[in-house]
PDB file of N, CA and C in Angstrom:
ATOM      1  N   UNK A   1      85.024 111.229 112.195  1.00  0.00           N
ATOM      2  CA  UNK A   1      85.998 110.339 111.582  1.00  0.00           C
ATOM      3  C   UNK A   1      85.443 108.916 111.555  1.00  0.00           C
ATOM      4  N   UNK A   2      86.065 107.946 110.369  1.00  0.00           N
ATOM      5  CA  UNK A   2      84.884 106.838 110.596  1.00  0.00           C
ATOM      6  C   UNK A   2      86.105 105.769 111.413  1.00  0.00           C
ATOM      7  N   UNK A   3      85.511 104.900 111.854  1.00  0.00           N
ATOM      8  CA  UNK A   3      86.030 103.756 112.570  1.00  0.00           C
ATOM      9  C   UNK A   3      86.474 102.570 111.656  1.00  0.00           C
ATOM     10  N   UNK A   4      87.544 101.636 112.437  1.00  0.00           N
ATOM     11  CA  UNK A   4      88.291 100.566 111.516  1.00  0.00           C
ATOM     12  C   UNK A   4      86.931  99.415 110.648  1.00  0.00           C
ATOM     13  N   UNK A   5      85.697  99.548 112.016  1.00  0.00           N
ATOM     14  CA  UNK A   5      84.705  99.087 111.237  1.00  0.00           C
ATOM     15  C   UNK A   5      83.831  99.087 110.606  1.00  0.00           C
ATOM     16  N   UNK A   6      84.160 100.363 110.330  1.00  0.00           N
ATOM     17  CA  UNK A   6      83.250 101.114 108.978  1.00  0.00           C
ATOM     18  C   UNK A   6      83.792 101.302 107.487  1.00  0.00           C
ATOM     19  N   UNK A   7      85.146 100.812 107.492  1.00  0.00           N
ATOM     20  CA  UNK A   7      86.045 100.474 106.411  1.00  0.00           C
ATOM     21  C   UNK A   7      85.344  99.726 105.239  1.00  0.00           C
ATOM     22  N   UNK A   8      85.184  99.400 104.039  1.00  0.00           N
ATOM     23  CA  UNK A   8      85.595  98.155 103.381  1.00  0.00           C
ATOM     24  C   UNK A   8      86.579  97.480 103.407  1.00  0.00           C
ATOM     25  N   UNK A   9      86.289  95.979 102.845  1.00  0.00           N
ATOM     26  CA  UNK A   9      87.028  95.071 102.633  1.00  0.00           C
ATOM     27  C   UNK A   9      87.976  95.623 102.096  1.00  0.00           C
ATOM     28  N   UNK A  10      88.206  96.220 101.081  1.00  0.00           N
ATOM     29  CA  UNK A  10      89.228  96.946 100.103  1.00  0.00           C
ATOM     30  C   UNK A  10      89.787  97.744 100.851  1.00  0.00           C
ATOM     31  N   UNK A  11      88.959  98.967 101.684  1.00  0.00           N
ATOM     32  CA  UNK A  11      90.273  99.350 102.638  1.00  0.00           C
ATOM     33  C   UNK A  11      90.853  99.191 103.432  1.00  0.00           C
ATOM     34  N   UNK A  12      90.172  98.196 104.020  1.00  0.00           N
ATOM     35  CA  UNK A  12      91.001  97.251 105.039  1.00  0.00           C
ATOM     36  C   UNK A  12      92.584  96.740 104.335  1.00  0.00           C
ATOM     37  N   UNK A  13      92.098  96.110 103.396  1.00  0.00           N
ATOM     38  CA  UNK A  13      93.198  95.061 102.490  1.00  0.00           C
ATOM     39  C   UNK A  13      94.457  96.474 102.329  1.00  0.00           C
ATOM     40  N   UNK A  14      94.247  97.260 101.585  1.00  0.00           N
ATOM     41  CA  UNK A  14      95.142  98.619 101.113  1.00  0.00           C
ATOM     42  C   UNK A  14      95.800  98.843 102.287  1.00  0.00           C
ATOM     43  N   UNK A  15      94.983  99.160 103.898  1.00  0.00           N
ATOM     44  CA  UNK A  15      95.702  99.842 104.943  1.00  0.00           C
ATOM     45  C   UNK A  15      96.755  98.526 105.450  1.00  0.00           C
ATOM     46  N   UNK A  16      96.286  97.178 105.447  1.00  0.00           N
ATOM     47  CA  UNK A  16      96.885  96.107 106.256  1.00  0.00           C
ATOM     48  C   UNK A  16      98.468  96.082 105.090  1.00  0.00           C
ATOM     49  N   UNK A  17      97.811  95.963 104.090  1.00  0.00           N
ATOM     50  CA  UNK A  17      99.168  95.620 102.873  1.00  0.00           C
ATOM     51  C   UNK A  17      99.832  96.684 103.196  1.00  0.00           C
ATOM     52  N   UNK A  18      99.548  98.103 103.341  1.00  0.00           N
ATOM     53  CA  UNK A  18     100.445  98.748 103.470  1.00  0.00           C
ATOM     54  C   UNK A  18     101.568  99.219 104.634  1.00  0.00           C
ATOM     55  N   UNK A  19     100.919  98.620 106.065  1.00  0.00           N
ATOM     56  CA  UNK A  19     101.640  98.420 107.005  1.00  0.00           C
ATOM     57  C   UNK A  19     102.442  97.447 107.356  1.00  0.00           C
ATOM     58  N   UNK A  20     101.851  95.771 106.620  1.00  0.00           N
ATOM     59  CA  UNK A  20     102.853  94.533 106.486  1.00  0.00           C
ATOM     60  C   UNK A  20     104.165  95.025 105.519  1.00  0.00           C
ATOM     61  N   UNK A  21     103.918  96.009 104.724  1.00  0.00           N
ATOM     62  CA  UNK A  21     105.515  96.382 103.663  1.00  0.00           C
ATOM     63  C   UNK A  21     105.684  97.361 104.161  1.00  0.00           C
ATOM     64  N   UNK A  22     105.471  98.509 105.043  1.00  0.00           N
ATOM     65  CA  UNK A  22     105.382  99.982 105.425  1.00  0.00           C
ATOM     66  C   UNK A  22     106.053  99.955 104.252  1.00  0.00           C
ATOM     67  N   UNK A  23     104.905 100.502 103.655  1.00  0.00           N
ATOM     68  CA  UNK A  23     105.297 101.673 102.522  1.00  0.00           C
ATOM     69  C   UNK A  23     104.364 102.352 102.657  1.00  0.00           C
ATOM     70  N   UNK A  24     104.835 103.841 101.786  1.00  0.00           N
ATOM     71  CA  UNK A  24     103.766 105.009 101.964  1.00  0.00           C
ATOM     72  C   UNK A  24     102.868 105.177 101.023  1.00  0.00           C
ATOM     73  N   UNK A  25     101.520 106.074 101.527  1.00  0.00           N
ATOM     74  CA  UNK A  25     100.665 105.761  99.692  1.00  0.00           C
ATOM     75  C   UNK A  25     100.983 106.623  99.050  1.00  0.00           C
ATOM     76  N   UNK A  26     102.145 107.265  98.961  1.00  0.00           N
ATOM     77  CA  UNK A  26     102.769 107.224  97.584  1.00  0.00           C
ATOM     78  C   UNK A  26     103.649 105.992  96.898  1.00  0.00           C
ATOM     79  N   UNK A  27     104.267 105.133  97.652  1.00  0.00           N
ATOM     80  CA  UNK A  27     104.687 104.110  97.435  1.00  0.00           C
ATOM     81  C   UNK A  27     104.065 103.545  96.890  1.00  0.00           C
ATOM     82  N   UNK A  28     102.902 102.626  97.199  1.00  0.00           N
ATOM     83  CA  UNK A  28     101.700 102.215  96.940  1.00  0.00           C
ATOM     84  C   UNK A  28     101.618 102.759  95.564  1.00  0.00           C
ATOM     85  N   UNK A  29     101.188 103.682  95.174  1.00  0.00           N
ATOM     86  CA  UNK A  29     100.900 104.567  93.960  1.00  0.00           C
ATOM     87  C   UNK A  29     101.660 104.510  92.945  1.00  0.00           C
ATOM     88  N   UNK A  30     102.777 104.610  93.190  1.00  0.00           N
ATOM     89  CA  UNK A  30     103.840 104.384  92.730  1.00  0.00           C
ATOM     90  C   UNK A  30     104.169 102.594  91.650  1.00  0.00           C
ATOM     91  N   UNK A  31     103.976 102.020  92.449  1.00  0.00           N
ATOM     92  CA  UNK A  31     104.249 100.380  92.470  1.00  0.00           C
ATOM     93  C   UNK A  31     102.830 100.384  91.393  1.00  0.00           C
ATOM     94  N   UNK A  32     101.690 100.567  91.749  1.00  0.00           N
ATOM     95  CA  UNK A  32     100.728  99.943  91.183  1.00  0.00           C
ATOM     96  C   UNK A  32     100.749 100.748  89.660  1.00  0.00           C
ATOM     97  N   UNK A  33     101.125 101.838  89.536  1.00  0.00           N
ATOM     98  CA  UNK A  33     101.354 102.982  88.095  1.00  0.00           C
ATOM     99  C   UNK A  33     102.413 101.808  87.068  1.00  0.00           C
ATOM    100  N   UNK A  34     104.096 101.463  88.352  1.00  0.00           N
ATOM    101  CA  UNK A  34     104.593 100.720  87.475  1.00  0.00           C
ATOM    102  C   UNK A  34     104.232  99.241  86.713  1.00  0.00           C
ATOM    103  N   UNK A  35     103.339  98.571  87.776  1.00  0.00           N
ATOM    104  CA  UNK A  35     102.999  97.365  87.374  1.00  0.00           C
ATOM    105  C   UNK A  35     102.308  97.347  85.829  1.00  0.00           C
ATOM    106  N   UNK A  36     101.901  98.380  85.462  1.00  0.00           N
ATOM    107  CA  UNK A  36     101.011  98.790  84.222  1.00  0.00           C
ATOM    108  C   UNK A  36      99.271  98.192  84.356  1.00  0.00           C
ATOM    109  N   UNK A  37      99.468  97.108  85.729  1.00  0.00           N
ATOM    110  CA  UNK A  37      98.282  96.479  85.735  1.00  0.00           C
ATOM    111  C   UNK A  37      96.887  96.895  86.220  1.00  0.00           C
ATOM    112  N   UNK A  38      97.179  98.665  86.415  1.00  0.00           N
ATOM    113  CA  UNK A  38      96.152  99.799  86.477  1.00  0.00           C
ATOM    114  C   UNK A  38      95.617 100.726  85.142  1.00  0.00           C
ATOM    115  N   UNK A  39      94.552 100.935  85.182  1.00  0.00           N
ATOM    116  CA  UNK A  39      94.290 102.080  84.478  1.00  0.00           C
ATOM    117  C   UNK A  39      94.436 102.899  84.538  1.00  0.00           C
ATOM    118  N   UNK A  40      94.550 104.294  84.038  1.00  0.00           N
ATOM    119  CA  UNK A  40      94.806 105.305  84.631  1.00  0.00           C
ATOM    120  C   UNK A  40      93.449 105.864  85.682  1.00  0.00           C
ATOM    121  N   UNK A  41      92.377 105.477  85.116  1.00  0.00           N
ATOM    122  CA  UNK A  41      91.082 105.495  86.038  1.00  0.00           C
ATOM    123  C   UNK A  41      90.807 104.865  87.407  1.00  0.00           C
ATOM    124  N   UNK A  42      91.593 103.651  87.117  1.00  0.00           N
ATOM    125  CA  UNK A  42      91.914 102.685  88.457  1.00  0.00           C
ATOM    126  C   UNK A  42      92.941 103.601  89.226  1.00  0.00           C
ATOM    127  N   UNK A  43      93.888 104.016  89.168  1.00  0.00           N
ATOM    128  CA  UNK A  43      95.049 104.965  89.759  1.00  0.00           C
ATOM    129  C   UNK A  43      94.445 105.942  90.538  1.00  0.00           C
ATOM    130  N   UNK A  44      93.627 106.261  90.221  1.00  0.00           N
ATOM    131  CA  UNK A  44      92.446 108.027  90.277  1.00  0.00           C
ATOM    132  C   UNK A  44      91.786 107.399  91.610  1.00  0.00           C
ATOM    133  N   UNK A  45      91.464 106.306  91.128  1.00  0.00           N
ATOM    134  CA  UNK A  45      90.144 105.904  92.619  1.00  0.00           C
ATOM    135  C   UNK A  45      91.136 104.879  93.280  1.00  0.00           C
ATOM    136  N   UNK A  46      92.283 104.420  93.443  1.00  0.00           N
ATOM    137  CA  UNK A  46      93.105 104.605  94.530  1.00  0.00           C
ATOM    138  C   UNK A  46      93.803 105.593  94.819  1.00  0.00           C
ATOM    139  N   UNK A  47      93.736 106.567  94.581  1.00  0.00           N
ATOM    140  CA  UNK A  47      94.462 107.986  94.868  1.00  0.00           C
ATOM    141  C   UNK A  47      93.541 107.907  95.892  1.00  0.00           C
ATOM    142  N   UNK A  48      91.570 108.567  95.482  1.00  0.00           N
ATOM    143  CA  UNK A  48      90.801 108.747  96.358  1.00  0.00           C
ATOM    144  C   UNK A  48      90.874 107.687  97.152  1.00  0.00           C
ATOM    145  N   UNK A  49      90.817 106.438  97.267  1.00  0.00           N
ATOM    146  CA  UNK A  49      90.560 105.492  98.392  1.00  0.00           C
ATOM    147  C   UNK A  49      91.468 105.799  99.407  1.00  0.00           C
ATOM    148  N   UNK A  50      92.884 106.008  99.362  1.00  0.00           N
ATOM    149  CA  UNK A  50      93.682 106.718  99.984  1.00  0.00           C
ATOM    150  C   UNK A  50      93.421 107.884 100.440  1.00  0.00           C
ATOM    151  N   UNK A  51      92.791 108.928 100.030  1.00  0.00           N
ATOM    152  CA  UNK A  51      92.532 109.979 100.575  1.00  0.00           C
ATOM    153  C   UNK A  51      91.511 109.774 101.917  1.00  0.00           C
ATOM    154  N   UNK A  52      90.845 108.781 101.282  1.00  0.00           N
ATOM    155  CA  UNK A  52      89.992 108.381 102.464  1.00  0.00           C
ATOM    156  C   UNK A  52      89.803 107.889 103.649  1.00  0.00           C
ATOM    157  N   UNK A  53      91.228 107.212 103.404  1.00  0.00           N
ATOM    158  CA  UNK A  53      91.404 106.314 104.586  1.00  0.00           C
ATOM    159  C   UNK A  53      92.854 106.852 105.085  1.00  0.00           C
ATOM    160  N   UNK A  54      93.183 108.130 104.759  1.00  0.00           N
ATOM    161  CA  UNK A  54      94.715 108.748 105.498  1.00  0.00           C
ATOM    162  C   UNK A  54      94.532 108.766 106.987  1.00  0.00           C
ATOM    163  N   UNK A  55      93.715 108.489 107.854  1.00  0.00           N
ATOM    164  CA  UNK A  55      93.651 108.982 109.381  1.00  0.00           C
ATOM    165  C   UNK A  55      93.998 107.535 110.022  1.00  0.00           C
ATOM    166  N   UNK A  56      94.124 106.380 108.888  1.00  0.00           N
ATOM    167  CA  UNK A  56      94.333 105.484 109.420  1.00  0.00           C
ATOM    168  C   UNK A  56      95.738 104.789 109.311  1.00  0.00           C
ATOM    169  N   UNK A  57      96.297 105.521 108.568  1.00  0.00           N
ATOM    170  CA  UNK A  57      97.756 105.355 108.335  1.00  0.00           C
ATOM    171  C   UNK A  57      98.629 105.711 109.700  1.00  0.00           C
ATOM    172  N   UNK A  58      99.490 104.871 109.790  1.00  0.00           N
ATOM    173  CA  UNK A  58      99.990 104.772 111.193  1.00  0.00           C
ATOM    174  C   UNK A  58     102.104 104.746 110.643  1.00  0.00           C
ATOM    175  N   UNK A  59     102.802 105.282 110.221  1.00  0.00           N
ATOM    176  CA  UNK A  59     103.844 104.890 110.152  1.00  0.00           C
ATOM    177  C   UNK A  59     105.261 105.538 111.257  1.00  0.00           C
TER     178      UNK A  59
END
């Protein structure tokens, strides 16, 4: 399993944002689909970035 300091910047930012709002990454997913300010390609590789970093989700 990798460690908090083996993260990127980016998943750092995703896991911290998502525990300052606890929301879930479907929430997350959710919000960023409605904003329209994703691609659908962008959506895809935060799906995966999320997949990646689920062991660090704490709710």
């Amino acid at each position: 399993m990798r460690e908090w300091k083996d993260l990127t910047k980016d998943e750092k930012e995703i896991i911290t944002t998502m525990k300052t709002q606890n929301i879930t990454p479907e929430e997350l997913i959710q919000r960023m689909v409605n904003s329209g300010r994703m691609s659908e390609q962008a959506i895809e590789g935060l799906k995966k970035a999320l997949e990646d970093v689920k062991p660090f989700f704490v709710h």
